[in-house]
N, C-alpha and C. Protein backbone atom coordinates (compact mmCIF):
# COMPACT_ATOMS: atom_id res chain seq x y z
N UNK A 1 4.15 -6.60 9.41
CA UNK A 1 5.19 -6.84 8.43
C UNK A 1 4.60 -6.71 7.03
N UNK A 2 5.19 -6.06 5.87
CA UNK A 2 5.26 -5.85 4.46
C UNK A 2 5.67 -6.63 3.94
N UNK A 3 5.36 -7.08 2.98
CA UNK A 3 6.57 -7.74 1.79
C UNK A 3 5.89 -6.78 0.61
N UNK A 4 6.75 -6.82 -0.63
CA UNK A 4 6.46 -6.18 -1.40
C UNK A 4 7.15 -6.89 -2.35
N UNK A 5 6.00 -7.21 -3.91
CA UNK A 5 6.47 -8.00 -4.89
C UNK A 5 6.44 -7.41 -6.15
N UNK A 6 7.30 -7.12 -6.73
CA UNK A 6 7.24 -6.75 -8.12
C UNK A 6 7.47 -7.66 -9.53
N UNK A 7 6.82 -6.72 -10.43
CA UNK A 7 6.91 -7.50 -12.08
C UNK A 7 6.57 -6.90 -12.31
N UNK A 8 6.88 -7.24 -13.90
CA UNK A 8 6.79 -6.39 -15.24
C UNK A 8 7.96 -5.90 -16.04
N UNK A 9 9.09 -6.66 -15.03
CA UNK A 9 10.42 -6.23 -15.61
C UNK A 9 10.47 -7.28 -16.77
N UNK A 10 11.34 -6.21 -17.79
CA UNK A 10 11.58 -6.93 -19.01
C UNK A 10 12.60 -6.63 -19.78
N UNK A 11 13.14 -7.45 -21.19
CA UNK A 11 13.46 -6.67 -22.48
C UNK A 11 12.77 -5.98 -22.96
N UNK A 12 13.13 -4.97 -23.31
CA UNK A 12 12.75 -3.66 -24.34
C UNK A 12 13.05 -2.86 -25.27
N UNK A 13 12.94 -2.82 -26.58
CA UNK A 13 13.62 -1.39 -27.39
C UNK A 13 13.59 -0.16 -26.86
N UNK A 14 14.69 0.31 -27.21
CA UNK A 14 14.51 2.32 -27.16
C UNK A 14 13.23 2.21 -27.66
N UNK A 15 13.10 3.52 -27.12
CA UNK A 15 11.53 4.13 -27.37
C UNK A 15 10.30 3.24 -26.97
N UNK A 16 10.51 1.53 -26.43
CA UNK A 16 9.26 1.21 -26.27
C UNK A 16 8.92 1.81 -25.00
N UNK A 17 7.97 0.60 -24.64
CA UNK A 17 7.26 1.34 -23.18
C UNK A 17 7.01 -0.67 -22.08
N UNK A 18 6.70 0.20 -20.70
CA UNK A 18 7.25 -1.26 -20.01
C UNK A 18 5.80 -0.75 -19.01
N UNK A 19 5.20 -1.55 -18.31
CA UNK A 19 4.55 -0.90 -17.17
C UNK A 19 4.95 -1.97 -15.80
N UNK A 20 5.64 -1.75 -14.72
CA UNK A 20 5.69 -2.33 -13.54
C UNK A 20 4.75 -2.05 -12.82
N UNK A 21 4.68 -3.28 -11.88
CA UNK A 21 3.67 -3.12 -10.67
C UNK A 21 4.05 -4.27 -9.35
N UNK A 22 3.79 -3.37 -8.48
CA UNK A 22 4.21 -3.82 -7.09
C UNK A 22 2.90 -3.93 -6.31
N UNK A 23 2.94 -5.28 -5.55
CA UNK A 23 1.46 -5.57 -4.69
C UNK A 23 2.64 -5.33 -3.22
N UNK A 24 1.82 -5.39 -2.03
CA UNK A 24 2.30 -5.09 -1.22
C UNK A 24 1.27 -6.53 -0.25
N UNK A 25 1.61 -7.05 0.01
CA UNK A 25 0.84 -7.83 1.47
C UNK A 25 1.45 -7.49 2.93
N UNK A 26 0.16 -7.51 3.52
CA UNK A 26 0.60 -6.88 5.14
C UNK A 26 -0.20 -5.40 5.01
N UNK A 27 -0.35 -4.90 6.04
CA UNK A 27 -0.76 -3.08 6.43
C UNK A 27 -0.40 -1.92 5.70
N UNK A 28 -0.71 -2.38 4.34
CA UNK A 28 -0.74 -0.32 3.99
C UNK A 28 -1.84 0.73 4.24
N UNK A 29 -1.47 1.33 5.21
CA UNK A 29 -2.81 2.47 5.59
C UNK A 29 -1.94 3.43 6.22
N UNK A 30 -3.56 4.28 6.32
CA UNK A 30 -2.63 6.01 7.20
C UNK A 30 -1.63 6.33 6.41
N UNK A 31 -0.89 6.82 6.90
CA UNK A 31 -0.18 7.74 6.21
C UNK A 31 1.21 6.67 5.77
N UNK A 32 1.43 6.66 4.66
CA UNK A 32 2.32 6.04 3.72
C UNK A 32 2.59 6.82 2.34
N UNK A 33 4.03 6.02 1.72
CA UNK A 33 4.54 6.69 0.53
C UNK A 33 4.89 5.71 0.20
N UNK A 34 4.37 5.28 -1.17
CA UNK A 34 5.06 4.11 -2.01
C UNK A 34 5.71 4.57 -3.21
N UNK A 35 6.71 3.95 -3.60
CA UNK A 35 7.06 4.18 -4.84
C UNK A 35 8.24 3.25 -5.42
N UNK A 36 8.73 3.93 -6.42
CA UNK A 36 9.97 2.95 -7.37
C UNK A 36 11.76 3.45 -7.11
N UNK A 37 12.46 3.01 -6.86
CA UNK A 37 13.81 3.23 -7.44
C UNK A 37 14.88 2.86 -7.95
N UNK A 38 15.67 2.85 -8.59
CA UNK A 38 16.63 1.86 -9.35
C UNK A 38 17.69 1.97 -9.28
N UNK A 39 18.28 0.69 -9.72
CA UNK A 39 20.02 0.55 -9.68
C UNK A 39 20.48 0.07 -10.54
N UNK A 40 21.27 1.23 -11.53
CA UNK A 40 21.85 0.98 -12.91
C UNK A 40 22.97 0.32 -12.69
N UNK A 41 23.55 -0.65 -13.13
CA UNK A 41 24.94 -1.45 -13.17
C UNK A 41 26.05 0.16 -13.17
N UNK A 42 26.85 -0.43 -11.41
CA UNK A 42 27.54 0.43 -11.37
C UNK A 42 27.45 1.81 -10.62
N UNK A 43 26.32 2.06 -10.68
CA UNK A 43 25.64 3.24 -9.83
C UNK A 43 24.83 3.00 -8.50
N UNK A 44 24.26 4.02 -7.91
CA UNK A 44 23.86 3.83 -6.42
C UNK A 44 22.40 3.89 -6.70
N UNK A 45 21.65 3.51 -6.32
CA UNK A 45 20.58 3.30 -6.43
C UNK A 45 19.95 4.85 -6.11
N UNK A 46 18.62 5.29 -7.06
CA UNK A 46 18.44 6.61 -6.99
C UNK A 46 16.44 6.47 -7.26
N UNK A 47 16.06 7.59 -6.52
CA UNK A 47 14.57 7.74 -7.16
C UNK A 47 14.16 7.85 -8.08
N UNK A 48 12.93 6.89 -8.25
CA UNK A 48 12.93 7.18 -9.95
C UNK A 48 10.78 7.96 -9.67
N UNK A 49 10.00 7.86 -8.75
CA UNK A 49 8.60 8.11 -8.28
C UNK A 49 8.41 7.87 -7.29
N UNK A 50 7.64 8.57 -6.31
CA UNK A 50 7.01 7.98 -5.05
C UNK A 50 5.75 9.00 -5.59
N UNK A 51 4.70 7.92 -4.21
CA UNK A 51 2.97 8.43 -4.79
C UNK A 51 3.05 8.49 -2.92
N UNK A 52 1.78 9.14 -2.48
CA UNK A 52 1.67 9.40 -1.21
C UNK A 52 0.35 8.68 -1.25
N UNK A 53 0.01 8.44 -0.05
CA UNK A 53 -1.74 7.93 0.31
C UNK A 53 -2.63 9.36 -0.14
N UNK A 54 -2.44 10.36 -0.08
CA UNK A 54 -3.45 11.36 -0.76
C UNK A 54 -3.08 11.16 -2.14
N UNK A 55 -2.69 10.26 -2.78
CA UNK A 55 -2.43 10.81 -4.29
C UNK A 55 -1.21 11.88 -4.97
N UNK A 56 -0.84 12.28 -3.76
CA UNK A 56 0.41 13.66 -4.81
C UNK A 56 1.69 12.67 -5.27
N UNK A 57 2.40 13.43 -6.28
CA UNK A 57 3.35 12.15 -6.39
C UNK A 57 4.72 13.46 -6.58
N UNK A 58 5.62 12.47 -6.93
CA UNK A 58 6.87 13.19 -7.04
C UNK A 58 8.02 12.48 -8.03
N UNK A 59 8.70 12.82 -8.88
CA UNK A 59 9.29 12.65 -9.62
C UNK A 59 10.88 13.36 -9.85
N UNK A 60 11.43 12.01 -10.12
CA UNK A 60 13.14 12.63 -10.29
C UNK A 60 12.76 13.60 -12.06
N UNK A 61 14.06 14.06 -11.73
CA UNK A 61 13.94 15.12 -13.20
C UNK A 61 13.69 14.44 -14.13
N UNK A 62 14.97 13.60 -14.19
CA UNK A 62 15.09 12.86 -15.76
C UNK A 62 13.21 11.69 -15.96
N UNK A 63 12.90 11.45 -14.57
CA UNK A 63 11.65 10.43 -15.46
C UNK A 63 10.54 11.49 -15.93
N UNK A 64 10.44 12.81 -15.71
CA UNK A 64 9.37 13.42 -15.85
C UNK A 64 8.81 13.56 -17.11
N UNK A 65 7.73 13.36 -17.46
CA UNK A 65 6.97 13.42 -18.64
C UNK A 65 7.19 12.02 -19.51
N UNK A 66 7.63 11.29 -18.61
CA UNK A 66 8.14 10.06 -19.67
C UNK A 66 7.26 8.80 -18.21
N UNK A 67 7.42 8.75 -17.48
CA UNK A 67 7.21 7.61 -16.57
C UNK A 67 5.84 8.43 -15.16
N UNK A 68 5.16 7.20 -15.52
CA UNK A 68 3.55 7.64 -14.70
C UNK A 68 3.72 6.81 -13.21
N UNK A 69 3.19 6.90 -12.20
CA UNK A 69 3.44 6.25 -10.96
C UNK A 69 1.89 6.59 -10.63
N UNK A 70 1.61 5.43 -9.98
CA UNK A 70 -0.03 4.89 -9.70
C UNK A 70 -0.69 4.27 -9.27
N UNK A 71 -1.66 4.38 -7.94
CA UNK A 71 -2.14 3.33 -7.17
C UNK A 71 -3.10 2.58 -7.62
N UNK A 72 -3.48 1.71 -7.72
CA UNK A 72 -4.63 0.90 -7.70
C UNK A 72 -5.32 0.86 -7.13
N UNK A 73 -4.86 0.49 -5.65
CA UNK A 73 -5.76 0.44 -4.56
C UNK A 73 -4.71 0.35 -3.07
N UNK A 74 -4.93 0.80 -2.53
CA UNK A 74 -4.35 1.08 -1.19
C UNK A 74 -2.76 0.14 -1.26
N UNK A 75 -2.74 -1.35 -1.85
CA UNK A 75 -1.79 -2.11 -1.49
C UNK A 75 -0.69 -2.31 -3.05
N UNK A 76 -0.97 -1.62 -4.21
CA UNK A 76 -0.82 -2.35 -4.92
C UNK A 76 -0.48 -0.36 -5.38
N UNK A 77 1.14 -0.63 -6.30
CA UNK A 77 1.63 0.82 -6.96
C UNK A 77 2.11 0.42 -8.41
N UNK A 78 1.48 1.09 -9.58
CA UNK A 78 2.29 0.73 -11.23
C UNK A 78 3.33 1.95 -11.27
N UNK A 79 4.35 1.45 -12.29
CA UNK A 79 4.54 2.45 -13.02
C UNK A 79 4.92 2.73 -14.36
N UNK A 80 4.43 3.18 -15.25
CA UNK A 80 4.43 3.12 -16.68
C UNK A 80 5.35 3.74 -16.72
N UNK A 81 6.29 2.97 -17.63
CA UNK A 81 7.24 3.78 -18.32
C UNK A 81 7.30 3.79 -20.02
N UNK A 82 7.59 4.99 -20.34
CA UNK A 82 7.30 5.31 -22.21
C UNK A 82 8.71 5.98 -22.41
N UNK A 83 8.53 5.85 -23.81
CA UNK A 83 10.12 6.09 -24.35
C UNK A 83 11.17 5.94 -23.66
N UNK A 84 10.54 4.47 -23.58
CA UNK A 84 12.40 4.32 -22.26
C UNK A 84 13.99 4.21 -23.70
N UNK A 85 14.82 4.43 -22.83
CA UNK A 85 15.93 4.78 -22.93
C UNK A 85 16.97 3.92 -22.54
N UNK A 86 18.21 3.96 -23.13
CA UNK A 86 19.05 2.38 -22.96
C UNK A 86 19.16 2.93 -21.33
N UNK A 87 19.62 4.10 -21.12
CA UNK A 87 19.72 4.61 -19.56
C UNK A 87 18.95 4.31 -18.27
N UNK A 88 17.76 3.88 -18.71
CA UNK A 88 16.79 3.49 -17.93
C UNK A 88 16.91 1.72 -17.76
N UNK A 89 18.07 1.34 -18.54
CA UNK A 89 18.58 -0.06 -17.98
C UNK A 89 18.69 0.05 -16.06
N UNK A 90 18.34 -0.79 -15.63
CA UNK A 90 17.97 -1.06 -14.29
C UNK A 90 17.46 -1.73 -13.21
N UNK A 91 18.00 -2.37 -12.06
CA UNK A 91 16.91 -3.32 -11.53
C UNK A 91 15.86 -1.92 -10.91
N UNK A 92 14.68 -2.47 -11.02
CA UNK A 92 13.77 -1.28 -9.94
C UNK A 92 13.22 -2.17 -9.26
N UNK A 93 13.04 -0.75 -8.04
CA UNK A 93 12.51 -1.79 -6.73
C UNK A 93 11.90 -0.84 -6.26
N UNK A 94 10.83 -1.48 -5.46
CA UNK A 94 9.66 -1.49 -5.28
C UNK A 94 9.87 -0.80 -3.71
N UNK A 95 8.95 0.92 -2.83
CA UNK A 95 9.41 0.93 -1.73
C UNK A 95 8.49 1.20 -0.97
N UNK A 96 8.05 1.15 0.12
CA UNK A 96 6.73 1.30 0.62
C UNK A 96 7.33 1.86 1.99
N UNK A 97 7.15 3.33 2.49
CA UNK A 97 7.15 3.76 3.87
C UNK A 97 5.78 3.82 4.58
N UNK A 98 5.44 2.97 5.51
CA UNK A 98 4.12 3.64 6.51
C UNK A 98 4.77 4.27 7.98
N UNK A 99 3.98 5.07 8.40
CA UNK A 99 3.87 5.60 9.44
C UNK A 99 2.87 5.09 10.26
N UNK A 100 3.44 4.16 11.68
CA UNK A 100 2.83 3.60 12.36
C UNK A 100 3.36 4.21 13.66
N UNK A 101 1.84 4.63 14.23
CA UNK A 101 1.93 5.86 15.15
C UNK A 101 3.17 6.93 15.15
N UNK A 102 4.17 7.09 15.43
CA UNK A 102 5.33 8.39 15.26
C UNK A 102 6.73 7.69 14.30
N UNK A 103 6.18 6.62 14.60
CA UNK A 103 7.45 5.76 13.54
C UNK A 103 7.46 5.18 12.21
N UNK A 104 8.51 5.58 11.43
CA UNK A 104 8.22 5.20 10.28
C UNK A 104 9.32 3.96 9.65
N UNK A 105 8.17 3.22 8.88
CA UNK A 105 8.81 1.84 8.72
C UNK A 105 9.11 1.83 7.11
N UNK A 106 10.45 1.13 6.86
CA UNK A 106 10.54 1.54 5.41
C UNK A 106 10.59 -0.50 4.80
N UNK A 107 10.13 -0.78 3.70
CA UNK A 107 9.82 -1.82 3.49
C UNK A 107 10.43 -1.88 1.72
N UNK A 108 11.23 -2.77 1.53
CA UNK A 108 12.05 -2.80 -0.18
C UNK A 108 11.50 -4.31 -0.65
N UNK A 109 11.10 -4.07 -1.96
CA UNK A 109 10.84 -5.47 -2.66
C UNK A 109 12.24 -6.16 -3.30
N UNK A 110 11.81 -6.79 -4.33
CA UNK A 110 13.57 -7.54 -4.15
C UNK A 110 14.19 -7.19 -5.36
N UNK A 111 13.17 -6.34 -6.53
CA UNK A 111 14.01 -6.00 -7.24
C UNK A 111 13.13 -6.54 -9.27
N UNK A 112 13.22 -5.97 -9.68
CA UNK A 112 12.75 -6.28 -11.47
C UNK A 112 13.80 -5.98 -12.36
N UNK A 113 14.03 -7.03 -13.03
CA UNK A 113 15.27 -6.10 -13.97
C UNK A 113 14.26 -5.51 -14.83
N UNK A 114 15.03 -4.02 -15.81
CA UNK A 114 14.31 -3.37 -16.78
C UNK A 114 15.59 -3.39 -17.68
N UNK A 115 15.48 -3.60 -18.81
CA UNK A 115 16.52 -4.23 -19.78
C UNK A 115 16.00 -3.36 -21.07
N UNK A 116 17.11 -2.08 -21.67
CA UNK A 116 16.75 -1.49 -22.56
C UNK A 116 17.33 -1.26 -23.73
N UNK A 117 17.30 -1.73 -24.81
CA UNK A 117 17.97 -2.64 -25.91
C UNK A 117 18.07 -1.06 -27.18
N UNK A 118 18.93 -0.72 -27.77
CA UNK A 118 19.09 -0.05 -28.46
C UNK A 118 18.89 -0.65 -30.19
């Protein structure tokens, strides 16, 4: 079993910058994908980064060049965000898939608000 805890959610101006981070307790190994996604008041919750256990990562359009996604160490994923945007108002949450033997287990933290103040 996973749990997965996040912080770093906050108030913020346009244009500042925020960095989240999610620890994970329990089994992250082998093959896994961690990452972030959010839910703007009103909308469906959408990708915002995932990082893989080799390091490659992946990014929705809109965060690109603006928001970094990053392991620490096997259990534990940041993600910097810069020139955030009132749009980037959002709870984000924290997601961790492993692959344990042919099955894959998907694991959600409970959520950070990100609060972006014009």
């Amino acid at each position: 079993q996973v749990q997965l805890v996040e912080s770093g959610g906050d108030l913020v101006q346009a244009g500042g910058s925020l960095r989240l981070s999610c620890a994970a307790s329990g089994s992250i190994f082998g093959t896994n994908i961690m990452g972030w996604y959010r839910r703007a008041p009103g909308k469906e919750r959408e990708l915002v980064a995932t990082i893989r256990n080799d390091g490659s990562t992946n990014y929705a359009d809109s965060m690109k060049g603006r928001f970094t996604i990053s392991r620490d160490n096997a259990n534990t994923v940041s993600l910097q965000m810069n020139s955030l945007k009132r749009e980037d108002t959002a709870v984000y949450y924290c997601n961790a898939r492993v692959l344990y033997g042919t099955t894959w287990y998907t694991y959600w933290g409970q959520g950070t608000q990100v609060t972006v103040s014009s």
